[in-house]
Protein backbone atom coordinates (compact mmCIF):
# COMPACT_ATOMS: atom_id res chain seq x y z
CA UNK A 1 0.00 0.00 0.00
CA UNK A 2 1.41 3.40 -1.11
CA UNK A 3 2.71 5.20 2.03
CA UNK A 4 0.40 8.37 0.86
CA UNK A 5 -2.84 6.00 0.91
CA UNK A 6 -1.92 5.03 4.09
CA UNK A 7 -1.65 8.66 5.46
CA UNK A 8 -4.82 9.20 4.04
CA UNK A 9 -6.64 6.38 6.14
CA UNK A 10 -4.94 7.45 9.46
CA UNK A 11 -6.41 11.23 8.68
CA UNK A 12 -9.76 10.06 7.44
CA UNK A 13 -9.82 7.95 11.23
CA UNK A 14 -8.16 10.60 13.06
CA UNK A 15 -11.45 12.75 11.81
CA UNK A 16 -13.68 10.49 12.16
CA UNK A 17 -13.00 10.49 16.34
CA UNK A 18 -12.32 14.02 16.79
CA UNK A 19 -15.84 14.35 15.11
CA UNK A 20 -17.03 11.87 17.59
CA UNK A 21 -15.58 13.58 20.30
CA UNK A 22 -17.17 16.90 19.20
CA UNK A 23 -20.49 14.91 19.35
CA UNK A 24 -19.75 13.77 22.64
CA UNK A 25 -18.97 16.91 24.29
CA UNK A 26 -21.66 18.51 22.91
CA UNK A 27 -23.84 15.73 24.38
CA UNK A 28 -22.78 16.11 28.27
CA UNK A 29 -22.85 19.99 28.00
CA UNK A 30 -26.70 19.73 26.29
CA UNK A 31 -27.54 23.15 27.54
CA UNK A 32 -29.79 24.31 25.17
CA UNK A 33 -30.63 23.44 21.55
CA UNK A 34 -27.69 25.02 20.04
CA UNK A 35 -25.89 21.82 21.74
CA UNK A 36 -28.21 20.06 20.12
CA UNK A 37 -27.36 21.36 16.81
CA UNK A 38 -24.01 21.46 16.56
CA UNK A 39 -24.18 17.70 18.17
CA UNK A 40 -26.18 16.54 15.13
CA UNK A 41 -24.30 18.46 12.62
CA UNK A 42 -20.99 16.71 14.21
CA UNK A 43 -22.60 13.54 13.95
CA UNK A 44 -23.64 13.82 10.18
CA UNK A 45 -19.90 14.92 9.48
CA UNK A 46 -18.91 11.34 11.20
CA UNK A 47 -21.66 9.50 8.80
CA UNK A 48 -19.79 11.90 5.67
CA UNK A 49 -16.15 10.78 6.49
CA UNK A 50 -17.04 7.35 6.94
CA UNK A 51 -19.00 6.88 3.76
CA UNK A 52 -16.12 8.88 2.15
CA UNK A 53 -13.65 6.46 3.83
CA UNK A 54 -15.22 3.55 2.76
CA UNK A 55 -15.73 4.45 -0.75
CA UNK A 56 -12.16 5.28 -0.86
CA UNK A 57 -11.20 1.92 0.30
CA UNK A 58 -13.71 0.19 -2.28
CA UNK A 59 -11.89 2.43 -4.90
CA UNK A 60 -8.19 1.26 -3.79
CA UNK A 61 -9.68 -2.04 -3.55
CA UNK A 62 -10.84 -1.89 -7.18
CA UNK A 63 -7.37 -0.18 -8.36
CA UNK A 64 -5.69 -2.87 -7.19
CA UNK A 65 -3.98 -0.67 -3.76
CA UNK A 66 -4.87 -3.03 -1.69
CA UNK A 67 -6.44 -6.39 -1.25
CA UNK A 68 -8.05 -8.66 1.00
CA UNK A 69 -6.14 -11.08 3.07
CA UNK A 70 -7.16 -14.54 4.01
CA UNK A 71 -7.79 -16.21 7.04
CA UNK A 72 -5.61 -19.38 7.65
CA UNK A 73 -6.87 -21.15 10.58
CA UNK A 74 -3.99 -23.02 12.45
């Protein structure tokens, strides 16, 4: 896997829990409906970059990037 795909994964997770952890603070502070807002709108961000992320890796896997390993059982 090309080193730049790989950085690309490791931002597209790193967003993916710091958009989580917006959500989350948003959630325990709920003081109002702005809270409530910017929770949701957090939360559809995390639904965005994980679509996003998993079209990219059906993409790479289509390229040829990357593919599946199997399982050997021992």
């Amino acid at each position: 896997m090309p080193p730049l795909f790989r950085l690309l994964i490791i931002v597209a997770l790193a967003a993916i829990i710091a958009s989580l952890g917006s959500a989350l603070f948003h959630l325990s502070r709920g003081t109002g409906e702005e809270d409530s807002r910017k929770m949701a709108r957090a939360l559809t961000i995390r639904i965005a970059l994980s679509l996003g992320l998993f079209a990219l890796l059906m993409i790479a896997w289509y390229a040829g990037l990357i593919a599946p390993q199997a399982v050997i059982p021992h």
